[in-house]
Protein backbone atom coordinates (compact mmCIF):
# COMPACT_ATOMS: atom_id res chain seq x y z
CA UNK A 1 2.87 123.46 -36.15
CA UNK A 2 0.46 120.95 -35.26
CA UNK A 3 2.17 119.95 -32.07
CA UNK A 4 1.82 124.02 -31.01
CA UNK A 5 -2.05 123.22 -31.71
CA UNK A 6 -2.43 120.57 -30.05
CA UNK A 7 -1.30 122.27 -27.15
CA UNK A 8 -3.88 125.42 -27.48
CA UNK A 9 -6.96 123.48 -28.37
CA UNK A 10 -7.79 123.20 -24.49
CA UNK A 11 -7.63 126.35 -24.39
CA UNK A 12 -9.06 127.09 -27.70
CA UNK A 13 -11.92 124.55 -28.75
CA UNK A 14 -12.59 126.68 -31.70
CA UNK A 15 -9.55 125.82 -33.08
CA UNK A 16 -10.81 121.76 -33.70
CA UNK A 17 -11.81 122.29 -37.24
CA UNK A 18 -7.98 123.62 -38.31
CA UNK A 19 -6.61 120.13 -36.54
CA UNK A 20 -9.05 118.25 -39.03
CA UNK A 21 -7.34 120.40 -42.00
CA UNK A 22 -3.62 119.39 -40.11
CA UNK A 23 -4.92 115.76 -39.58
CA UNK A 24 -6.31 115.17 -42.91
CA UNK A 25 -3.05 116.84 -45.08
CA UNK A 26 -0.43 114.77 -42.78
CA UNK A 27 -2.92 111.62 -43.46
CA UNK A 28 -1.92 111.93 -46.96
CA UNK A 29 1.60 112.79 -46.83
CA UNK A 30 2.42 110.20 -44.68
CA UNK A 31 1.30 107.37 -46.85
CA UNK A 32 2.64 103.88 -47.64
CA UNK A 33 4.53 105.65 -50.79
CA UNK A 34 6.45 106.87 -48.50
CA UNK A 35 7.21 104.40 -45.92
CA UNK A 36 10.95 102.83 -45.64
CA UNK A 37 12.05 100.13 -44.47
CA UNK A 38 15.33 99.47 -42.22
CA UNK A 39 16.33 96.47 -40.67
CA UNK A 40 17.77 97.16 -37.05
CA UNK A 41 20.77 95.30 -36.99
CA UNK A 42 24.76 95.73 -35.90
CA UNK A 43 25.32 98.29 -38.81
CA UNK A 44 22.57 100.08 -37.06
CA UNK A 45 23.54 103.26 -35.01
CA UNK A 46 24.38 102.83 -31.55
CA UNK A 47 21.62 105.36 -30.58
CA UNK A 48 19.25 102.97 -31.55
CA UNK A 49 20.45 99.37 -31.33
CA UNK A 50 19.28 97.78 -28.39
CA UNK A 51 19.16 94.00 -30.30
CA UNK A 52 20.51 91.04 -27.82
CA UNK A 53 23.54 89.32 -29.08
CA UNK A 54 22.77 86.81 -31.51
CA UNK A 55 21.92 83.24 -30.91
CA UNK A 56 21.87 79.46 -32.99
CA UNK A 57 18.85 80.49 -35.74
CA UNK A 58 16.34 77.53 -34.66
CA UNK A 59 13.24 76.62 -36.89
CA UNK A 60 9.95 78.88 -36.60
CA UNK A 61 7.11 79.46 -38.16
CA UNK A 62 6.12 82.51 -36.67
CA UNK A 63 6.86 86.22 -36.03
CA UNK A 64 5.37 88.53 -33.24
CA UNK A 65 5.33 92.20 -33.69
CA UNK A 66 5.38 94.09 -30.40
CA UNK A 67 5.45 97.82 -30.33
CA UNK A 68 4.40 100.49 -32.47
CA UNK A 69 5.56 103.95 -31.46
CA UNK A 70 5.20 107.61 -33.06
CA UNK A 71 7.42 109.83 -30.76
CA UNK A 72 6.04 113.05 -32.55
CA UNK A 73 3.16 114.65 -30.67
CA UNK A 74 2.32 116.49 -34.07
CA UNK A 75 1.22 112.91 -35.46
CA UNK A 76 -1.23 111.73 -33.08
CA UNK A 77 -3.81 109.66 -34.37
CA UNK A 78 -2.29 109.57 -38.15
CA UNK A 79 -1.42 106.19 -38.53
CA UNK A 80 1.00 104.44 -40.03
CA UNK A 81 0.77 101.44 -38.36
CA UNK A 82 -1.33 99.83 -40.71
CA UNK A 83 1.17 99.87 -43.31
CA UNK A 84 4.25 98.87 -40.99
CA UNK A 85 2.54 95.68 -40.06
CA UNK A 86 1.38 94.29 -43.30
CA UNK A 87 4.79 95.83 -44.96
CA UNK A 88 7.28 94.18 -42.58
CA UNK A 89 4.61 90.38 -42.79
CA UNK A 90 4.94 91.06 -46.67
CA UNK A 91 8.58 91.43 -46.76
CA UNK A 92 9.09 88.48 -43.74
CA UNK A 93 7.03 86.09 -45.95
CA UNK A 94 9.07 86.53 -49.14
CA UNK A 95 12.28 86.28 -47.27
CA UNK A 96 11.63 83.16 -45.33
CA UNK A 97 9.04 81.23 -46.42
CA UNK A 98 8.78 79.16 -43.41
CA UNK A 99 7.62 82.02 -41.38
CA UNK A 100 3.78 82.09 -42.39
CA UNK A 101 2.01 83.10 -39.15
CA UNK A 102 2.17 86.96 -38.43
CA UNK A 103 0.73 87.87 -34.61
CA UNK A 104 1.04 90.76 -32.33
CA UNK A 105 1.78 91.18 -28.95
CA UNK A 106 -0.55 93.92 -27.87
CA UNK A 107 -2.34 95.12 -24.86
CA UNK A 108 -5.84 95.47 -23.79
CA UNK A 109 -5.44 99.07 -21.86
CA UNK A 110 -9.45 99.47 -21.67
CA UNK A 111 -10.24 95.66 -20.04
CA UNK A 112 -10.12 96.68 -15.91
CA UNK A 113 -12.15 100.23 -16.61
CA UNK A 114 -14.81 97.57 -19.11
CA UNK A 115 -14.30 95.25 -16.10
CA UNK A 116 -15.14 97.33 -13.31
CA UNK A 117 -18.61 98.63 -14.86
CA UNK A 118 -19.97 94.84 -15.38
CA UNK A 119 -22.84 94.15 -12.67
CA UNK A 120 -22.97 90.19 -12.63
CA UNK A 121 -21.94 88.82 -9.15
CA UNK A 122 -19.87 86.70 -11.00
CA UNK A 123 -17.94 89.82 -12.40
CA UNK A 124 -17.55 92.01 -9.60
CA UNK A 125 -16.25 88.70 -8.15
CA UNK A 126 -13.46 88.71 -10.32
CA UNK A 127 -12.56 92.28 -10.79
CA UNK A 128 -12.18 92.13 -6.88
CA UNK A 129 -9.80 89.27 -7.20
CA UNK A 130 -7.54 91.03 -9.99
CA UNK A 131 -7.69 94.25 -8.03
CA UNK A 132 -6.46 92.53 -5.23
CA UNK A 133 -2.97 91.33 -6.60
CA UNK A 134 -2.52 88.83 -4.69
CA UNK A 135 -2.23 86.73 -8.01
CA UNK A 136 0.77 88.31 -9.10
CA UNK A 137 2.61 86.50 -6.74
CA UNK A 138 0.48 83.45 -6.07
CA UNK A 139 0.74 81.01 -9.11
CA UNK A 140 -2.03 78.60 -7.45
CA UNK A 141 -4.84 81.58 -7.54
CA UNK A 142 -3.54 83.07 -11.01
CA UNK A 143 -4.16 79.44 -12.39
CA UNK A 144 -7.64 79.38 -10.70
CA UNK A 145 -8.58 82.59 -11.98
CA UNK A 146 -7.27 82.15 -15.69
CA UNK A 147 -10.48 80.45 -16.94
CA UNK A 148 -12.46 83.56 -15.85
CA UNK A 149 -10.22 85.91 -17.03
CA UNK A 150 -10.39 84.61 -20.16
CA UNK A 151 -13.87 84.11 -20.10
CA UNK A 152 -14.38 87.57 -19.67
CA UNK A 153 -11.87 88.81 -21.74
CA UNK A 154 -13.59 87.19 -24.83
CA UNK A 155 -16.60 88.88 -23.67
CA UNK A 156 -14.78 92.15 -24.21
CA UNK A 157 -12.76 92.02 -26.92
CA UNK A 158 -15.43 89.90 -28.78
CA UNK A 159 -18.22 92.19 -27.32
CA UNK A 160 -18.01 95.16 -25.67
CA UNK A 161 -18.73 97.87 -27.85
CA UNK A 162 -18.98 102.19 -27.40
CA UNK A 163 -22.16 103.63 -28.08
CA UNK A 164 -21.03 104.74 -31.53
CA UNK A 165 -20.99 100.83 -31.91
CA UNK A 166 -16.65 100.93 -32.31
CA UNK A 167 -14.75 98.35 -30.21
CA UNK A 168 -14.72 99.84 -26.43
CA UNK A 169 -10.37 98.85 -26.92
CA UNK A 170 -8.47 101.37 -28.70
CA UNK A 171 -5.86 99.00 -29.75
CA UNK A 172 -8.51 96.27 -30.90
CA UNK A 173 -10.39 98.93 -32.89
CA UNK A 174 -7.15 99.72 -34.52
CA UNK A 175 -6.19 96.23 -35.31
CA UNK A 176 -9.24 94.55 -36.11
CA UNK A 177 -9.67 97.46 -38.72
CA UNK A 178 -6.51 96.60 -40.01
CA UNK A 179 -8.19 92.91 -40.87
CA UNK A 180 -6.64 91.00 -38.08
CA UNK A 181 -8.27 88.49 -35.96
CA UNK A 182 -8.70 88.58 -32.27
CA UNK A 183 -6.53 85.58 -31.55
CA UNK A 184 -5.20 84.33 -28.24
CA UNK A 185 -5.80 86.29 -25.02
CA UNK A 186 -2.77 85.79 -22.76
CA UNK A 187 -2.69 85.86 -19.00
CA UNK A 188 -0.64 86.89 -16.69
CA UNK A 189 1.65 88.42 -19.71
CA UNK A 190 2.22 92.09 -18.36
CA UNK A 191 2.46 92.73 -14.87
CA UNK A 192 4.15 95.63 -14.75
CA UNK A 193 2.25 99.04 -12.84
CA UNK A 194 0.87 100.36 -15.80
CA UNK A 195 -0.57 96.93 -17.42
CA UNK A 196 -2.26 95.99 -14.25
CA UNK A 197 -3.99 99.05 -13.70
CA UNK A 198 -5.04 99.02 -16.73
CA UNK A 199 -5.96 95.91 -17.93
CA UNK A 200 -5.09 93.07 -14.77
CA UNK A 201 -1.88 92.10 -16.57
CA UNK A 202 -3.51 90.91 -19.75
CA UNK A 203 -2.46 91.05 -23.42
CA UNK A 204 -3.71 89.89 -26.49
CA UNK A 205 -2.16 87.98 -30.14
CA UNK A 206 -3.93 89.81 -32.76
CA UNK A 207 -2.99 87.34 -35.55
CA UNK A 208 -2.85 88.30 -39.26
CA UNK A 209 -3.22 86.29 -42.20
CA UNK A 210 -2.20 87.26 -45.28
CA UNK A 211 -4.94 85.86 -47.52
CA UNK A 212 -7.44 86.98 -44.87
CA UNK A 213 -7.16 90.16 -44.61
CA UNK A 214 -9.11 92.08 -47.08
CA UNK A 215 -12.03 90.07 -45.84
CA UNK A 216 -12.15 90.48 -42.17
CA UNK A 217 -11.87 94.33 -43.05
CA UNK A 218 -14.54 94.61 -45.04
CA UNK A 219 -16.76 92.16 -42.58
CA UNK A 220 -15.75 94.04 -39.62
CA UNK A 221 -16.28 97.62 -41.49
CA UNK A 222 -19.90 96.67 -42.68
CA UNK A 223 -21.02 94.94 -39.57
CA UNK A 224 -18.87 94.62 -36.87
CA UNK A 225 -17.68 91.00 -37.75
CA UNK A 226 -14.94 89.98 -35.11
CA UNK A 227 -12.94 87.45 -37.08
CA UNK A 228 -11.75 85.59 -33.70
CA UNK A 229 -9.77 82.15 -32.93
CA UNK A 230 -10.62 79.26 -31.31
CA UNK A 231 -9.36 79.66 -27.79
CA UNK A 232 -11.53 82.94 -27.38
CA UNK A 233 -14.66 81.06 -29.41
CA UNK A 234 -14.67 78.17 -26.31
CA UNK A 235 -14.38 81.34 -23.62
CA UNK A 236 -17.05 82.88 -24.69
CA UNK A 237 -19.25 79.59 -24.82
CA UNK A 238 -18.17 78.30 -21.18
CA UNK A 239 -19.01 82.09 -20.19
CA UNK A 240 -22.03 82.24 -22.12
CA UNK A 241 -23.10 78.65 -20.98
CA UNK A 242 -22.84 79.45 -16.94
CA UNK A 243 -25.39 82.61 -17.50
């Protein structure tokens, strides 16, 4: 039913406040109570298995979620993300203990349209070098750019802001209300079409600790706190230091 909405509001703006009545009743059936967990593995149906054959287990300390998808038009924007992720680090953690550091891959789809709108010479300098390409297959100018991509990437993950004052990324908002941390930026990491129209090929670790959590929530709920790590603390000095 709310997928048929969805479809008419265009058409039919009148029809926003019944979406908030469908949004707000699937917001609270769809709850942790009633998440379920299931591993993927080979007693999984073929339809979905897609795992690569199995290899040595080798020591790590670390696991990297990568995608979150909802395939059902008639739950946009109620989330259940937040649950997955701190479910599956929960249920990682108490299975092997070794594996203490929890860290997304995610992309930055809002960084070349934040990019594009900066007026320093030093940024339209670089947003005409990314929009170029000629990185992608040119290792020795990728590697001369990657200090001002990151630069500038700490800028806007660290930074950049909507005028309602939310995070201008729609995946940061999402995951530093969730109580991560804006971790590691990574670059190049995605260079297919998509990811370099829409954010030069760069990604992001959003990293989440456990015992942090509850803390950089409330921080980042009451203020805006960007609980960050070290690599993107140093960008944003060296970027801050050359204005």
């Amino acid at each position: 039913m709310r997928a048929d909405l969805l479809r008419l509001l265009p058409a039919h703006p009148d029809l926003a406040a019944v979406d908030q009545d469908f949004s707000h009743l699937l917001s609270s059936w769809f709850n942790r109570g009633f998440l379920q967990m299931r591993r993927i593995d080979w007693n999984t149906p073929a339809a979905i298995l897609t795992a690569p054959k199995p290899t040595t287990p080798v020591a790590s300390d670390t696991a990297a979620f990568y995608s979150i998808n909802n395939s059902l038009p008639g739950l946009k924007e109620v989330s259940l993300g937040n649950f997955l992720i701190k479910q599956v680090a929960h249920d990682l953690s108490a299975e092997f203990p070794d594996r203490h550091r929890f860290v997304t891959l995610s992309p930055a789809p809002g960084f070349a349209r934040w990019l594009s709108t900066e007026k320093s010479d030093r940024a339209r300098q670089l947003d005409a070098a990314l929009t170029g390409r000629e990185w992608v297959t040119d290792s020795n100018i990728a590697t001369r750019l990657a200090p001002e991509v990151e630069a500038f990437a700490a800028r806007y993950f660290l930074t950049a802001r909507h005028r309602n004052g939310t995070p201008y990324d729609p995946v940061a908002r999402f995951h530093l209300g969730n109580g991560a941390s804006a971790w590691r930026v990574n670059w190049p990491a995605d260079t297919s079409d998509h990811a370099l129209k829409a954010a030069h090929g760069l990604m992001i670790n959003y990293l989440y600790e456990l015992g942090a959590i509850e803390d950089q929530n409330e921080k980042f709920m009451r203020d805006g706190t960007v609980a960050h790590g070290q690599q993107l603390a140093q960008a944003m000095q060296h970027l801050n230091e050359e204005y």
